[in-house]
PDB file of N, CA and C in Angstrom:
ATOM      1  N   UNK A   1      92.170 -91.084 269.015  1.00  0.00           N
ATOM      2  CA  UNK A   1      93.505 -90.972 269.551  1.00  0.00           C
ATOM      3  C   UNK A   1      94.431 -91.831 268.718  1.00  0.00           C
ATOM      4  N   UNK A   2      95.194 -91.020 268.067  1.00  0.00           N
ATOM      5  CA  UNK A   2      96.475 -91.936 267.669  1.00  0.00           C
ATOM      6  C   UNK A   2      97.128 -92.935 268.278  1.00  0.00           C
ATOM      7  N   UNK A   3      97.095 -92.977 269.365  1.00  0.00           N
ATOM      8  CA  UNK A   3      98.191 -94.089 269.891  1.00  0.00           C
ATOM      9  C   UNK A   3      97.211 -95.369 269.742  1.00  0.00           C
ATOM     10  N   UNK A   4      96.138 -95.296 269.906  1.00  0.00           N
ATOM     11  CA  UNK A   4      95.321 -96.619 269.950  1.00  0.00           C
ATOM     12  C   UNK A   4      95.326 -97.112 268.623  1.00  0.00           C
ATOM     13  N   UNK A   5      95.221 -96.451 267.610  1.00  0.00           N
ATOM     14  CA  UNK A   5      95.241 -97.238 265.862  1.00  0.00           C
ATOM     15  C   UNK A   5      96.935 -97.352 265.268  1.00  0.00           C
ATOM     16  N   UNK A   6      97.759 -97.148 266.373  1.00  0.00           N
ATOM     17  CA  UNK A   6      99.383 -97.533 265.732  1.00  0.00           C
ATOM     18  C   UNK A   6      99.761 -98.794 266.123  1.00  0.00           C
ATOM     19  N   UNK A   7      99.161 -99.085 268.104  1.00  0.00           N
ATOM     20  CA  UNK A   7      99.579 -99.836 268.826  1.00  0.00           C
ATOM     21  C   UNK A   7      98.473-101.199 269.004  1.00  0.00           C
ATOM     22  N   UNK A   8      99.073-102.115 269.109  1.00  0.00           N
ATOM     23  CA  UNK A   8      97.820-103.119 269.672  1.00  0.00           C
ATOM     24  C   UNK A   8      97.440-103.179 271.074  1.00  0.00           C
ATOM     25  N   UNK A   9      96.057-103.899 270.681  1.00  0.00           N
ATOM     26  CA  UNK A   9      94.940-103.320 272.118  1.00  0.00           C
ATOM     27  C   UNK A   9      95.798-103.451 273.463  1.00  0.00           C
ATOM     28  N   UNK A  10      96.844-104.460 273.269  1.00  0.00           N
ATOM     29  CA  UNK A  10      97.529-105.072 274.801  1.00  0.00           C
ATOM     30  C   UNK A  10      98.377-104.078 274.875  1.00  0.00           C
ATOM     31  N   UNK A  11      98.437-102.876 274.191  1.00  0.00           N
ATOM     32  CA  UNK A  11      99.941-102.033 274.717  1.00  0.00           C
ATOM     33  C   UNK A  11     100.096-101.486 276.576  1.00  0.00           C
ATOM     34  N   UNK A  12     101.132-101.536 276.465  1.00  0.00           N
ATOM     35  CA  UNK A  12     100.947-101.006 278.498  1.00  0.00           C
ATOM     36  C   UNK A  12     100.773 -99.478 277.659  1.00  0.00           C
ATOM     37  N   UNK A  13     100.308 -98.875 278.826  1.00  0.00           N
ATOM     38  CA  UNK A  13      99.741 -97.731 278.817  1.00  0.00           C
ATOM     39  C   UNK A  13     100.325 -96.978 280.147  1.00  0.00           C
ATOM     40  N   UNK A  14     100.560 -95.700 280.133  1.00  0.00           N
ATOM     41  CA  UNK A  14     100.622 -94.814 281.149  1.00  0.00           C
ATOM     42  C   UNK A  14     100.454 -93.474 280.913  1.00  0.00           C
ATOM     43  N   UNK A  15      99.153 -92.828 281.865  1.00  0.00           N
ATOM     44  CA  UNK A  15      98.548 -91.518 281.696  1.00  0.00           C
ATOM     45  C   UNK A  15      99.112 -90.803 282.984  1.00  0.00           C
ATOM     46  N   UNK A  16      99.585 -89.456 282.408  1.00  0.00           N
ATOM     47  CA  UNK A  16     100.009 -88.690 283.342  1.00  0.00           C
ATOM     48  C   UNK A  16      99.257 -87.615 283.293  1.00  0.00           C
ATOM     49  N   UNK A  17      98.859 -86.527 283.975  1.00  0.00           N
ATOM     50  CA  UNK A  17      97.840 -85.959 284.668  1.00  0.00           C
ATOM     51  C   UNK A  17      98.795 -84.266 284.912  1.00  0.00           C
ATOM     52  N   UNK A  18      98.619 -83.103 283.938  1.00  0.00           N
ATOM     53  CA  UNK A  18      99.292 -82.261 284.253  1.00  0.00           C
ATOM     54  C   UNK A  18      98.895 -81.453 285.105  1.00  0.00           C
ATOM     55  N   UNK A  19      98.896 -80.766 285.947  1.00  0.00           N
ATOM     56  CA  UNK A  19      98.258 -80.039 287.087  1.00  0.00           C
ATOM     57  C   UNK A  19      97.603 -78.938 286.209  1.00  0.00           C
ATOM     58  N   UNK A  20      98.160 -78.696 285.083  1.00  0.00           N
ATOM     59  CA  UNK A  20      97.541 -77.531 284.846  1.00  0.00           C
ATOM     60  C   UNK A  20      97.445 -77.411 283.099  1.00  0.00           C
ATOM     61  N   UNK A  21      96.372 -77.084 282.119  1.00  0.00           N
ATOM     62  CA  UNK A  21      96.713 -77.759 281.059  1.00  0.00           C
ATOM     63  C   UNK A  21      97.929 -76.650 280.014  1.00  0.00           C
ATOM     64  N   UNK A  22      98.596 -77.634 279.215  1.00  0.00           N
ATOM     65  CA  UNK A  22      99.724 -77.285 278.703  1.00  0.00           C
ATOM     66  C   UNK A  22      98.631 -75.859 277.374  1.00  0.00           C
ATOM     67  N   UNK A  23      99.380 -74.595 277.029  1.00  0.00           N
ATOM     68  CA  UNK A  23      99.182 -73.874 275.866  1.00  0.00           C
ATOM     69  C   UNK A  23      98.805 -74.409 274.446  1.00  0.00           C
ATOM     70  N   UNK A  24      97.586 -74.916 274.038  1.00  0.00           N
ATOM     71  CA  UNK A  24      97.898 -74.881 272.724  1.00  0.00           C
ATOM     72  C   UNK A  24      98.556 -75.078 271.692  1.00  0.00           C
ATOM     73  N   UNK A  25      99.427 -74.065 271.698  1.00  0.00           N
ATOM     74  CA  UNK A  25     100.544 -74.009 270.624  1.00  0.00           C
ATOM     75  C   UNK A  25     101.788 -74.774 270.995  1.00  0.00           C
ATOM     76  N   UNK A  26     101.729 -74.623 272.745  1.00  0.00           N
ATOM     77  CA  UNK A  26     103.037 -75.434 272.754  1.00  0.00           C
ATOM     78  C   UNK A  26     103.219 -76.874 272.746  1.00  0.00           C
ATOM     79  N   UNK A  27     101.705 -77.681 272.618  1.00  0.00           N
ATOM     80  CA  UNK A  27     101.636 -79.019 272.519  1.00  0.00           C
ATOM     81  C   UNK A  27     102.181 -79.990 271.022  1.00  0.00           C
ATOM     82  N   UNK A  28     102.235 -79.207 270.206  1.00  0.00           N
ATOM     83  CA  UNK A  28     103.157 -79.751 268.852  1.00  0.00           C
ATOM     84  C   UNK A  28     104.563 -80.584 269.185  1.00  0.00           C
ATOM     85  N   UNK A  29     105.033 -78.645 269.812  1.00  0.00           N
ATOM     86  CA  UNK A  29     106.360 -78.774 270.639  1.00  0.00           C
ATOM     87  C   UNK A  29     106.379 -80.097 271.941  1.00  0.00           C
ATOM     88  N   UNK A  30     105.755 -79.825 272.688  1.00  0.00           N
ATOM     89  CA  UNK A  30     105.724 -80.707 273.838  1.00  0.00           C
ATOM     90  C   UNK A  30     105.603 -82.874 273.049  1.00  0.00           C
ATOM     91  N   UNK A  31     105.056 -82.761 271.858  1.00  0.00           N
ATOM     92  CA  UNK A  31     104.728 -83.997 271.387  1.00  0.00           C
ATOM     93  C   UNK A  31     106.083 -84.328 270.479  1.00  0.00           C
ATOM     94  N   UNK A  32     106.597 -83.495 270.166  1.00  0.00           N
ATOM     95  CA  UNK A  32     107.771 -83.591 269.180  1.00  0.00           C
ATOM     96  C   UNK A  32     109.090 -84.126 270.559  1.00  0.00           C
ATOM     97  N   UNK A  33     109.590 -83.891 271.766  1.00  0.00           N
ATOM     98  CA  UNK A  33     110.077 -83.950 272.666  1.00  0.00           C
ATOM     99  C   UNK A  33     109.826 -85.183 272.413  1.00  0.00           C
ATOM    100  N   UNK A  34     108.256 -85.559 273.181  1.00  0.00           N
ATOM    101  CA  UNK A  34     107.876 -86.777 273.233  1.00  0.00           C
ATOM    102  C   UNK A  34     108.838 -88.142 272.255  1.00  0.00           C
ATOM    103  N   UNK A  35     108.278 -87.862 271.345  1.00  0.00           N
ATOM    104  CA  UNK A  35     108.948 -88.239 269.973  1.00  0.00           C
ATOM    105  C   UNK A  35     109.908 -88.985 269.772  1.00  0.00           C
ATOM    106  N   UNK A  36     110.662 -87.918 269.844  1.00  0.00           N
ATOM    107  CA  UNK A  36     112.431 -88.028 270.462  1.00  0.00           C
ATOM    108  C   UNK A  36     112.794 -89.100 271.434  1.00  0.00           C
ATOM    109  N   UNK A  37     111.611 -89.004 272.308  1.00  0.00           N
ATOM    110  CA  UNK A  37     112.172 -90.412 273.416  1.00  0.00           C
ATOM    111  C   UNK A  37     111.431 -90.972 273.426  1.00  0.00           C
ATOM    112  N   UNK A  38     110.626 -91.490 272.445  1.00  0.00           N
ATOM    113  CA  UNK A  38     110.583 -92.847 272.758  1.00  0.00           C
ATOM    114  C   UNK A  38     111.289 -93.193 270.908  1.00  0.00           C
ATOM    115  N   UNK A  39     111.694 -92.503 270.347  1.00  0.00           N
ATOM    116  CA  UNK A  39     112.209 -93.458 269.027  1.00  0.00           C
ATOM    117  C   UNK A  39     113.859 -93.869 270.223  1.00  0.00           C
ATOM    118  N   UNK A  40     113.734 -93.577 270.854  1.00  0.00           N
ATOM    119  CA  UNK A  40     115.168 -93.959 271.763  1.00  0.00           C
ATOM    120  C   UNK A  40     115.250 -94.526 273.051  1.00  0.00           C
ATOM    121  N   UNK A  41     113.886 -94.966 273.507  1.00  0.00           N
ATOM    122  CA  UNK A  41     113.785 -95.848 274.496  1.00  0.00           C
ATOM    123  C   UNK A  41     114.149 -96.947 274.109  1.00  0.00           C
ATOM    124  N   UNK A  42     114.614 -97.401 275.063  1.00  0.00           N
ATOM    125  CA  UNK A  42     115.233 -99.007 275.089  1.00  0.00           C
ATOM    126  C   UNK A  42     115.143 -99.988 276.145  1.00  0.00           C
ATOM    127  N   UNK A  43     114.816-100.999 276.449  1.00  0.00           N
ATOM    128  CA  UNK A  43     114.929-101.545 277.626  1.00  0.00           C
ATOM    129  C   UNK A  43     115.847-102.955 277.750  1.00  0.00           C
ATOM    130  N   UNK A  44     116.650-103.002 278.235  1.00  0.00           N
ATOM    131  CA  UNK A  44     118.003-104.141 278.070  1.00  0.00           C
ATOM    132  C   UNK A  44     118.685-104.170 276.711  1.00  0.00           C
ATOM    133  N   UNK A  45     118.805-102.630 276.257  1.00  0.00           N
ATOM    134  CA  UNK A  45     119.977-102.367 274.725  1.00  0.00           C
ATOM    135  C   UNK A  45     118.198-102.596 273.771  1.00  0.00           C
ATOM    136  N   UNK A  46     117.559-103.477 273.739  1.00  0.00           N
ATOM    137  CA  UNK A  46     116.494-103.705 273.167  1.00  0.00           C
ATOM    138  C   UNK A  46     115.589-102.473 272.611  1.00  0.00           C
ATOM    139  N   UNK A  47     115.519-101.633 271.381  1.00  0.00           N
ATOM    140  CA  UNK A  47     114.488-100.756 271.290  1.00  0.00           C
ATOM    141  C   UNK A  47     113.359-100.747 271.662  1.00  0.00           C
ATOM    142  N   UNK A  48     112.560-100.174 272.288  1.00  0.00           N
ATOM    143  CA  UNK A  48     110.660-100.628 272.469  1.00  0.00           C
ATOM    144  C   UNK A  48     110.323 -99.973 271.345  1.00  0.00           C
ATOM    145  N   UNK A  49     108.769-100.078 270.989  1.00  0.00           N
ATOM    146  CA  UNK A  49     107.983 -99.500 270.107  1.00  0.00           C
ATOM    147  C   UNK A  49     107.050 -98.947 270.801  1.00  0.00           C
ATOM    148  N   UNK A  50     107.257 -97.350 271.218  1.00  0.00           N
ATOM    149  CA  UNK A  50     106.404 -96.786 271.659  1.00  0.00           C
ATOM    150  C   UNK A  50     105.846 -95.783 271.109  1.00  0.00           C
ATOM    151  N   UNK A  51     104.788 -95.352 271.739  1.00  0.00           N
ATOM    152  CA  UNK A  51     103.967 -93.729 270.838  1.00  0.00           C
ATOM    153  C   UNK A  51     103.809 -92.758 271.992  1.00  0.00           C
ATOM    154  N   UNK A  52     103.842 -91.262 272.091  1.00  0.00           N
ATOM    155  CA  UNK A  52     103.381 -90.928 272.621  1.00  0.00           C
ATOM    156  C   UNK A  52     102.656 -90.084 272.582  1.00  0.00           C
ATOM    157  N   UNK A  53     101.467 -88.854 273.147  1.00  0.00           N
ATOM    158  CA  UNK A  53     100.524 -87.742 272.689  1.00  0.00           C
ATOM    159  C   UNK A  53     100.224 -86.952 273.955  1.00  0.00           C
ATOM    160  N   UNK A  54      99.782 -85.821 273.718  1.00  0.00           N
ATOM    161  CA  UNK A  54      99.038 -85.288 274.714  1.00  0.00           C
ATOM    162  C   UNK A  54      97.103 -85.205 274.492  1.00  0.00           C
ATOM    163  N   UNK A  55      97.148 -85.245 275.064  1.00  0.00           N
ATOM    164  CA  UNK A  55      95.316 -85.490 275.225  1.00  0.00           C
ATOM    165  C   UNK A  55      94.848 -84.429 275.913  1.00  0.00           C
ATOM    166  N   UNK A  56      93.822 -83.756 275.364  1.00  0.00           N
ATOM    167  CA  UNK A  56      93.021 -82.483 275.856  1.00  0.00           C
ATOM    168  C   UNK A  56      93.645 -81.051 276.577  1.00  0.00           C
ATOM    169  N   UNK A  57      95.094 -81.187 275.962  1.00  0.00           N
ATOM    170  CA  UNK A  57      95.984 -80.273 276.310  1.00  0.00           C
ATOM    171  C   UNK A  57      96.542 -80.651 277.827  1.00  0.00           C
ATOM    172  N   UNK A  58      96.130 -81.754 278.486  1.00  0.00           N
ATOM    173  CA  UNK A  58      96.643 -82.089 279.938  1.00  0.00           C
ATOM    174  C   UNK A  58      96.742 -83.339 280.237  1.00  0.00           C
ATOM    175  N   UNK A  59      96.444 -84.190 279.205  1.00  0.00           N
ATOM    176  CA  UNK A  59      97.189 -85.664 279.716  1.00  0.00           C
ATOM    177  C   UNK A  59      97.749 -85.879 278.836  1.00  0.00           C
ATOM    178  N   UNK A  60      99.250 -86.102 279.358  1.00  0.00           N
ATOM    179  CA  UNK A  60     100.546 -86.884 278.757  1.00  0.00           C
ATOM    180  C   UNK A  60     100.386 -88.594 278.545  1.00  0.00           C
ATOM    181  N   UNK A  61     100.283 -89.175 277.382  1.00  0.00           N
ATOM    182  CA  UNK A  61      99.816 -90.468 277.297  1.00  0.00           C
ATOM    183  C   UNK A  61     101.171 -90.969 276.998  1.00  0.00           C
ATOM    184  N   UNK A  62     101.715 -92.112 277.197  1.00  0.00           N
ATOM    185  CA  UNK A  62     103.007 -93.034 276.773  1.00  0.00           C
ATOM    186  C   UNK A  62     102.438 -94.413 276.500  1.00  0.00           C
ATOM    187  N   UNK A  63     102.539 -94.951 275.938  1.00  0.00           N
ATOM    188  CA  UNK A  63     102.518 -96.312 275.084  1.00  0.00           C
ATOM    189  C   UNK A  63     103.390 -97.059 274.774  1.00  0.00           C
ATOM    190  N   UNK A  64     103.430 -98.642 274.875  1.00  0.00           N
ATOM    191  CA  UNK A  64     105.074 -99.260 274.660  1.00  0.00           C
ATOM    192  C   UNK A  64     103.752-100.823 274.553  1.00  0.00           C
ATOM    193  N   UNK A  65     104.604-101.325 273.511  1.00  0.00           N
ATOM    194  CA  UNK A  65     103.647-102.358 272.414  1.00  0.00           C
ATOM    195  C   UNK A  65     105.057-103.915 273.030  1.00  0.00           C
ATOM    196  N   UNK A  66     104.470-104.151 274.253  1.00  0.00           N
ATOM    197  CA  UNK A  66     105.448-105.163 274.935  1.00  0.00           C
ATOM    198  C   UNK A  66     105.625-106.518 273.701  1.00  0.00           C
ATOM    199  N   UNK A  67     105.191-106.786 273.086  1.00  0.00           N
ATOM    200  CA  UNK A  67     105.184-107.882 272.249  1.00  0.00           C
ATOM    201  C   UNK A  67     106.498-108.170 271.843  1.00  0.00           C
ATOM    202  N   UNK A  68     107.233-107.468 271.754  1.00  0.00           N
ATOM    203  CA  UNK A  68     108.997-107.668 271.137  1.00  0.00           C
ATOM    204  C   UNK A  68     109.782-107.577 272.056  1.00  0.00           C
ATOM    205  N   UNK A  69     109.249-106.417 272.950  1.00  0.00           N
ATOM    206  CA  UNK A  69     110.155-105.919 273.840  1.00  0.00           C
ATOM    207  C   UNK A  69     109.479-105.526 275.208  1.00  0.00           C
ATOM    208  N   UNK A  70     109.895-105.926 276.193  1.00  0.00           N
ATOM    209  CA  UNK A  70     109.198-105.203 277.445  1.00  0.00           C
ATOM    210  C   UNK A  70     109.770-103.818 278.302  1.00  0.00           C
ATOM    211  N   UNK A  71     108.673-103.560 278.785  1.00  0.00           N
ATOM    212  CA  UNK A  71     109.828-102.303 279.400  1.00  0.00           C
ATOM    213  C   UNK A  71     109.826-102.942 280.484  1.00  0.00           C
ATOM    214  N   UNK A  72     111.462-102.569 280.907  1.00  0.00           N
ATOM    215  CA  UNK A  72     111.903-103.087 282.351  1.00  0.00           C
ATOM    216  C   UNK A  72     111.662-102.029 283.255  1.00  0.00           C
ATOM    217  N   UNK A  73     111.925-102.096 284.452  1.00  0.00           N
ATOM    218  CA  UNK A  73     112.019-101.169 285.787  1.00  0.00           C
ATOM    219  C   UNK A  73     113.054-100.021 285.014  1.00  0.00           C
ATOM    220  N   UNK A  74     114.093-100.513 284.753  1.00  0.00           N
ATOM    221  CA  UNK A  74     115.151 -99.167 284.083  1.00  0.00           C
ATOM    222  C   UNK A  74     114.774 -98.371 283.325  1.00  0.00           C
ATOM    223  N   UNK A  75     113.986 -99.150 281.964  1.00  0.00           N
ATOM    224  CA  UNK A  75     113.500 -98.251 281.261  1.00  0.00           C
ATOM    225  C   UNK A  75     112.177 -97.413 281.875  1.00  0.00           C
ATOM    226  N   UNK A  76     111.321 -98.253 282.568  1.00  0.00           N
ATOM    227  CA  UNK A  76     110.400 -97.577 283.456  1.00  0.00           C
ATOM    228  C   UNK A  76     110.608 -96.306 283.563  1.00  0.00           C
ATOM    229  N   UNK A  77     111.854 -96.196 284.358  1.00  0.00           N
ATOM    230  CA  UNK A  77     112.377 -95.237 285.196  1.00  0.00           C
ATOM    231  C   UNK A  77     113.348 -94.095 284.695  1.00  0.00           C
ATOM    232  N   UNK A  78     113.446 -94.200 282.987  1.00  0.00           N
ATOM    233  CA  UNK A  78     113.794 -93.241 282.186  1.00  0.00           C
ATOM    234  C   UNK A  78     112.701 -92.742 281.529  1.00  0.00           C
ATOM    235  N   UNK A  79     111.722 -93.358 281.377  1.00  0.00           N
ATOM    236  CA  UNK A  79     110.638 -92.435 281.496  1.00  0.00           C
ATOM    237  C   UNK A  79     109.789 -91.418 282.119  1.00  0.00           C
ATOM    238  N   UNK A  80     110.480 -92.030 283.140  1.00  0.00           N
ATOM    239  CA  UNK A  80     109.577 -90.774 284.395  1.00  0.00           C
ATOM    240  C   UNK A  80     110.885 -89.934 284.653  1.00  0.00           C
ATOM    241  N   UNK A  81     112.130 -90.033 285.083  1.00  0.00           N
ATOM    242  CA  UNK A  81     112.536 -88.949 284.744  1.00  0.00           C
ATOM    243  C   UNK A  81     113.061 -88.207 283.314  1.00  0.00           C
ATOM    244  N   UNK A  82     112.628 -88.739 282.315  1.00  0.00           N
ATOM    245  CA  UNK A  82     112.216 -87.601 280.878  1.00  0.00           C
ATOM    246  C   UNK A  82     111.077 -87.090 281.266  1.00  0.00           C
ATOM    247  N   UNK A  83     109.819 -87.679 281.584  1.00  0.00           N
ATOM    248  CA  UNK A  83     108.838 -86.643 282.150  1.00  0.00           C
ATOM    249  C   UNK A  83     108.738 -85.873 283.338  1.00  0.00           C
ATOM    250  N   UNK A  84     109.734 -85.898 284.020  1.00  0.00           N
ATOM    251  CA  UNK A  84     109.702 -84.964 285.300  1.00  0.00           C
ATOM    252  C   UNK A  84     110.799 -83.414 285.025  1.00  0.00           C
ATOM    253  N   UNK A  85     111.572 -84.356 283.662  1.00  0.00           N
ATOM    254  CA  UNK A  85     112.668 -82.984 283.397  1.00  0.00           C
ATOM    255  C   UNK A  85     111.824 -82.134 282.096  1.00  0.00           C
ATOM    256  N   UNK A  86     110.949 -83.067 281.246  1.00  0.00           N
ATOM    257  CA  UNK A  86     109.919 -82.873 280.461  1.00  0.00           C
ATOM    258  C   UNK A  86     108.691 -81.428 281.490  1.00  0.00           C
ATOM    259  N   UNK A  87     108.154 -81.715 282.984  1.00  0.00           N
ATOM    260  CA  UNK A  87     107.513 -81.018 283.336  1.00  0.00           C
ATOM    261  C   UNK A  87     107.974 -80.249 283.633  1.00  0.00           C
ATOM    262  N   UNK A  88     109.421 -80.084 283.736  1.00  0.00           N
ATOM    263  CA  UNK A  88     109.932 -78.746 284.754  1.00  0.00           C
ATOM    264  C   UNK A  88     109.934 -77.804 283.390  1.00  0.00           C
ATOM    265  N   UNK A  89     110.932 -77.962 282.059  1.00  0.00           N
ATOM    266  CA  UNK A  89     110.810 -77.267 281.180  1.00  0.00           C
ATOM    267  C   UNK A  89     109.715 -76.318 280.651  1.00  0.00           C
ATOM    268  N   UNK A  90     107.962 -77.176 280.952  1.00  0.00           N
ATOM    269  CA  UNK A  90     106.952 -76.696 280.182  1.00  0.00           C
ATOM    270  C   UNK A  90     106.284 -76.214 281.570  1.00  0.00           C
ATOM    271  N   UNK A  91     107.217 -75.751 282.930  1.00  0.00           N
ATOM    272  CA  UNK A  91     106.382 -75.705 284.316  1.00  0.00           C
ATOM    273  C   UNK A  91     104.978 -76.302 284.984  1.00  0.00           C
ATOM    274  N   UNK A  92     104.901 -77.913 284.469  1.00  0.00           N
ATOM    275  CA  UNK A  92     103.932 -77.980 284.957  1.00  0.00           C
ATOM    276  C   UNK A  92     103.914 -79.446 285.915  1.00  0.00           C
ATOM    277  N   UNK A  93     103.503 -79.719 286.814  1.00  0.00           N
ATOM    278  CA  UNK A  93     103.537 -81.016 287.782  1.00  0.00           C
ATOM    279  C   UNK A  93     103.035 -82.268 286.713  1.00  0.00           C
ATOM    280  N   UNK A  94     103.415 -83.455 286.160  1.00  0.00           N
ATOM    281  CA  UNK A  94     103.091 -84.574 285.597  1.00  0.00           C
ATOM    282  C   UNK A  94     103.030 -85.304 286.890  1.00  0.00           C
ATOM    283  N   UNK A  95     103.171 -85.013 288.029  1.00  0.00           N
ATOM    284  CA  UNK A  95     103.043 -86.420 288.594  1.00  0.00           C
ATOM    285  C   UNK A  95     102.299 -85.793 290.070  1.00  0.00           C
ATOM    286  N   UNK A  96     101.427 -85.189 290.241  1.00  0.00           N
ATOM    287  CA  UNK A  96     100.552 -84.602 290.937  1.00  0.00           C
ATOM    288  C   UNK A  96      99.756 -85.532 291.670  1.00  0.00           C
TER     289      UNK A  96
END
């Protein structure tokens, strides 16, 4: 898994669980999204350094390497709703 040889061992971690697994082809797409937000997460104006992937076509993995930067409750909470507007797009439940 990529995110483990970018990030160090202490990164917070959060696995999301799709109800149903994402197409194949559309997981490029679905990781490129990804991408996008976290080169633009931020938590108090502060950039994080995060990664993110999908795993076995049904777990959504997020990663954030607290050492510089922590994620706060705010940023927390722009993550889950990018992944809840993230699941509605690709129709599938992330938070099941």
């Amino acid at each position: 898994m990529e995110i483990v040889n970018t990030l160090p061992a202490q990164a917070r971690v959060w696995v999301y669980q799709a109800d149903r697994p994402f197409a194949e082809e559309v997981v490029p797409e679905v990781e490129q999204h990804m991408r996008k937000f976290t080169q633009q997460w931020v938590s108090h104006n502060r950039a994080l350094r995060a990664e993110a992937a999908v795993l076995e076509n049904r777990f959504v993995v997020l990663a954030v390497d607290e050492s510089q930067a922590g994620a706060s409750g705010c940023s927390i909470d722009s993550s889950v709703a990018f992944l809840k507007k993230l699941g509605e797009v690709y129709e599938r439940d992330l938070f099941d």
